[in-house]
Protein backbone atom coordinates (compact mmCIF):
# COMPACT_ATOMS: atom_id res chain seq x y z
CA UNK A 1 39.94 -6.74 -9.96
CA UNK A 2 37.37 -9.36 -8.49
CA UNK A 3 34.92 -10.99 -11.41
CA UNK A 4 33.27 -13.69 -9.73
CA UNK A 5 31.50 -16.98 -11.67
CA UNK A 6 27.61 -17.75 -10.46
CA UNK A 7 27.10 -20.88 -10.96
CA UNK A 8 23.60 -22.08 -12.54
CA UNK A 9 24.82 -25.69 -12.71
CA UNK A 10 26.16 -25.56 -16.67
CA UNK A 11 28.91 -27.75 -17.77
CA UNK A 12 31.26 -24.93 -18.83
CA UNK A 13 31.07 -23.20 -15.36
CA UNK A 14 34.78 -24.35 -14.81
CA UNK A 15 35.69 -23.09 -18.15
CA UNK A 16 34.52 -19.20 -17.53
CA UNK A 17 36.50 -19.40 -14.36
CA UNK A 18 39.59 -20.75 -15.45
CA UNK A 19 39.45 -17.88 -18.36
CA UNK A 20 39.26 -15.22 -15.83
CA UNK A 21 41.82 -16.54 -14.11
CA UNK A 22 44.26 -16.84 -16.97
CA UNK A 23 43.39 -13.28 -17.50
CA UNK A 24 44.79 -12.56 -13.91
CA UNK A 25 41.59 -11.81 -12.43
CA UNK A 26 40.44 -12.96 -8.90
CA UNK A 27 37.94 -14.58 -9.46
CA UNK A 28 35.97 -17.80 -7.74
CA UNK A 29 32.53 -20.14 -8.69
CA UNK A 30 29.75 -19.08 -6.49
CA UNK A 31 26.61 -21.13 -6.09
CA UNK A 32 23.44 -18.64 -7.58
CA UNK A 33 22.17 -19.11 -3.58
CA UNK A 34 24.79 -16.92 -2.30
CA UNK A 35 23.02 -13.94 -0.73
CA UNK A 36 23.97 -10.70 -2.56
CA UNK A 37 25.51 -8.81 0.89
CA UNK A 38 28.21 -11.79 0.42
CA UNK A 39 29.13 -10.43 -3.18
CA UNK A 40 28.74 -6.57 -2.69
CA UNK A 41 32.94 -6.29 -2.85
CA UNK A 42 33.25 -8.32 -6.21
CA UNK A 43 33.42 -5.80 -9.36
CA UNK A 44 31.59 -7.66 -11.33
CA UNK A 45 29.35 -11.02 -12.00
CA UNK A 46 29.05 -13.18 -14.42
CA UNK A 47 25.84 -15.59 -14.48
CA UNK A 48 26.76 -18.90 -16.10
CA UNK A 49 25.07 -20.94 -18.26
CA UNK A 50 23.22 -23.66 -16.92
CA UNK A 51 21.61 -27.21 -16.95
CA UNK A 52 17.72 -25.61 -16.71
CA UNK A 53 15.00 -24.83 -19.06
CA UNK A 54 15.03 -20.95 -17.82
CA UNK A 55 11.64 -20.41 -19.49
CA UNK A 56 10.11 -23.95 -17.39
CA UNK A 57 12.20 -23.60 -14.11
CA UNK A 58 13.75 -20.30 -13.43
CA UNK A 59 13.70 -20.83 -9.22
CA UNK A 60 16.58 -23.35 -10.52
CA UNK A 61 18.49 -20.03 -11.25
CA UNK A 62 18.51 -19.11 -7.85
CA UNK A 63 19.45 -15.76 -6.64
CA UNK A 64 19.98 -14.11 -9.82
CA UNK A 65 17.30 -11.91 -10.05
CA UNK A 66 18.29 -9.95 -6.76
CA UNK A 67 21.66 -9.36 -8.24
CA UNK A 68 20.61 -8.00 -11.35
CA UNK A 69 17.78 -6.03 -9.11
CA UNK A 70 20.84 -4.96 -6.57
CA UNK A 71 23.93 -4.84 -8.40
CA UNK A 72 25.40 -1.76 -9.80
CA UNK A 73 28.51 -3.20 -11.58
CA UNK A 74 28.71 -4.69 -14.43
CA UNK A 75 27.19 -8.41 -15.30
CA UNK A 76 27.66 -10.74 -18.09
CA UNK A 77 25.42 -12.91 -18.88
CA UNK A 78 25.73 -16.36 -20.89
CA UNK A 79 23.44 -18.69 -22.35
CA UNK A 80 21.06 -19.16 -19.68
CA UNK A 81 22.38 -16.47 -17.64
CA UNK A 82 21.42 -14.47 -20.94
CA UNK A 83 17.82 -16.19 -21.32
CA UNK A 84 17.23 -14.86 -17.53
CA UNK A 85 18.14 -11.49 -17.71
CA UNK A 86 16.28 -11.34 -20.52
CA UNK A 87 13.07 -12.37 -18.92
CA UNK A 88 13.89 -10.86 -16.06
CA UNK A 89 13.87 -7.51 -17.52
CA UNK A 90 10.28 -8.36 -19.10
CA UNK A 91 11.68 -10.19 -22.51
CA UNK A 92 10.12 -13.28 -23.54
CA UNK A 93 12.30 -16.48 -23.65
CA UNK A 94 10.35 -19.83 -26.20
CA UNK A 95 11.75 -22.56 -27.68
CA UNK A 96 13.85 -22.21 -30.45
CA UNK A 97 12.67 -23.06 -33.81
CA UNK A 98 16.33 -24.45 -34.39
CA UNK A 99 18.03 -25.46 -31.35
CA UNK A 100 21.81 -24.95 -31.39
CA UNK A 101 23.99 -27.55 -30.50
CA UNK A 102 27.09 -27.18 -32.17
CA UNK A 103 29.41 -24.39 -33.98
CA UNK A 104 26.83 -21.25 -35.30
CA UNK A 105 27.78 -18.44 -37.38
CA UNK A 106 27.64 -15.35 -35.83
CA UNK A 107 27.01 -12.04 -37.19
CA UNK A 108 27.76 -8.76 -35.15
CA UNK A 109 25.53 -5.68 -35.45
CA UNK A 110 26.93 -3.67 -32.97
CA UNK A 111 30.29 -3.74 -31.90
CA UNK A 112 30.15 -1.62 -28.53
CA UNK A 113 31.03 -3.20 -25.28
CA UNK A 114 31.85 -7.17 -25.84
CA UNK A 115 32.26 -7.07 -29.36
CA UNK A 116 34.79 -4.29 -29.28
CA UNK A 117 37.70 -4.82 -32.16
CA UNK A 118 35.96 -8.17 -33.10
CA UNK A 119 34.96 -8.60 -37.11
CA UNK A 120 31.64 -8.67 -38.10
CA UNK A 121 31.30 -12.42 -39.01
CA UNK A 122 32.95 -15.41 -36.72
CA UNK A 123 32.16 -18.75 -35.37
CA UNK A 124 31.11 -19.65 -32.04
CA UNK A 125 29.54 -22.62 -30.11
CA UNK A 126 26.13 -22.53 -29.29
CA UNK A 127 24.58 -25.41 -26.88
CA UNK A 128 21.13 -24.43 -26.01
CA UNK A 129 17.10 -25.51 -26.73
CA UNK A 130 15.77 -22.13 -25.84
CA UNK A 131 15.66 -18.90 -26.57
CA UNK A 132 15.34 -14.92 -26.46
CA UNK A 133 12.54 -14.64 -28.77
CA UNK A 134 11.36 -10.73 -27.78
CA UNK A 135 14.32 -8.75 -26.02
CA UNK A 136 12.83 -6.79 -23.08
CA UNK A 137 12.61 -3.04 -23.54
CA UNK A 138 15.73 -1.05 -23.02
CA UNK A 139 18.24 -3.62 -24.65
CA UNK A 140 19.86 -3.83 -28.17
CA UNK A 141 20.50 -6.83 -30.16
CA UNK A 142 23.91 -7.05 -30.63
CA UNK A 143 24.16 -10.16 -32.50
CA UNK A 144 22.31 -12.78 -34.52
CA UNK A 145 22.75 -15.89 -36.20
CA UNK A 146 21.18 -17.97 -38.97
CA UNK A 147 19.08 -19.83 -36.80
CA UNK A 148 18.45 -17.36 -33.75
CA UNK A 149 17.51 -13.71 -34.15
CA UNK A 150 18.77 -12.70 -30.88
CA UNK A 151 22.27 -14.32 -30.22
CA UNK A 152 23.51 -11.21 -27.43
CA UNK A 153 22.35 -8.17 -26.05
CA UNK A 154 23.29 -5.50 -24.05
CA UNK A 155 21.55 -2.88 -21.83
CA UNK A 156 21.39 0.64 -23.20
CA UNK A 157 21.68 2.60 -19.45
CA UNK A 158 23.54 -0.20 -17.36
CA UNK A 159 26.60 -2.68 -17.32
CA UNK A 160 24.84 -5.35 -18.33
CA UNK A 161 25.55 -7.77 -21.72
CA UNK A 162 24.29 -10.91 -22.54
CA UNK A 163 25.16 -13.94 -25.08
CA UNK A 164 23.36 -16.93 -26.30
CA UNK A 165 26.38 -18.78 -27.23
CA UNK A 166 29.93 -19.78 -24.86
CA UNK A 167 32.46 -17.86 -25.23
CA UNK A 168 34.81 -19.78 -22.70
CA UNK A 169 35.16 -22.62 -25.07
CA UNK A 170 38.20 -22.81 -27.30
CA UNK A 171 35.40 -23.70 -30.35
CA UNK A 172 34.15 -19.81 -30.04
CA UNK A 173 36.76 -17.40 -32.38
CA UNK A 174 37.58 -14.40 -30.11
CA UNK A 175 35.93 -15.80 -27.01
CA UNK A 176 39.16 -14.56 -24.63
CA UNK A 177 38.62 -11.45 -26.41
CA UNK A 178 34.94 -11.01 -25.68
CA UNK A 179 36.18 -11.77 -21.97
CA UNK A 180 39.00 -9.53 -22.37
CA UNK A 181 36.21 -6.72 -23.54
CA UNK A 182 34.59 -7.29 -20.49
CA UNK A 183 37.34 -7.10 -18.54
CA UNK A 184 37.89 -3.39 -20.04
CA UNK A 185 34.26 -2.97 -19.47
CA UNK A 186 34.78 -3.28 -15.37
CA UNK A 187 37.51 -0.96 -15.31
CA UNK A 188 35.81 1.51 -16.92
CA UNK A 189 32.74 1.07 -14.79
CA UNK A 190 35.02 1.78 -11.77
CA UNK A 191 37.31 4.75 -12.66
């Protein structure tokens, strides 16, 4: 299996990588310029979180829009990998009322796809001034927190999943499991 890591500059970029890897995936960073005929092989993407206001500079996000326009496997989106697909798909990112920028308290609502055999209440860590304030149209809520009404999502007719928080950091209870999840998700895509 081939997951590879785009690369939207955040600081945990590394982290998502080496997780896949310890999961014995092949899997390599990518910068979000790489042209999409260079990752048609891969079985999956996931768009990183990254250093840019989404909602002020999305051209920093590069080419992620063409592979969420051109990609038929599955993607996983994180923090502002998340915000973009969101807005991408016509939701509306703002700034959050609360910013996050520490451990958050996470409840689950739905616990297809990601969430799969995780309980309904954990911790995670959350490092983000923006956010998902109006899903776009054909995505559930999956999660929420305290502080931020839409903490994941996922499509409802394609491969695609999205969270506010980082799940690659050892602060986030069952993030190798989300991964793991994910991981389950791609091989089901391809049987």
């Amino acid at each position: 299996m081939k997951i590879y890591v785009v690369d939207n500059g955040g600081q945990w970029t590394h982290r998502e990588w080496r997780v896949l890897r310890d999961l014995e995936v092949e899997t390599k960073i990518v910068p979000n310029t790489t042209p999409f005929d260079e990752l048609r092989d891969v079985d999956a993407l996931i768009l990183s979180g990254g250093s840019p206001s989404v909602a002020l500079e999305a051209d920093a996000m590069g080419n992620n829009g063409i592979y969420l326009d051109e990609a038929e496997f599955p993607i996983f989106g994180i923090c502002a990998g998340m915000q973009f697909l969101s807005e991408h798909f016509g939701g509306q990112l703002g700034p959050a009322d609360e910013p996050e920028f520490s451990s958050v308290e996470l409840h689950i609502d739905d616990h297809e796809g990601l969430f799969r055999n995780i309980p309904d209440d954990i911790t995670v860590w959350a490092s983000h001034n923006d956010e998902v304030k109006v899903p776009p149209k054909g995505f559930k809520v999956t999660a929420s927190s305290p502080s931020c009404k839409v903490e994941a999502v996922r499509c409802l007719d394609r491969p695609i999943y999205g969270v506010q928080f980082h799940p690659e950091v050892e602060h986030t209870q069952y993030g190798e499991e989300m991964f793991r999840n994910f991981i389950e998700i791609v091989k089901e895509f391809w049987q």
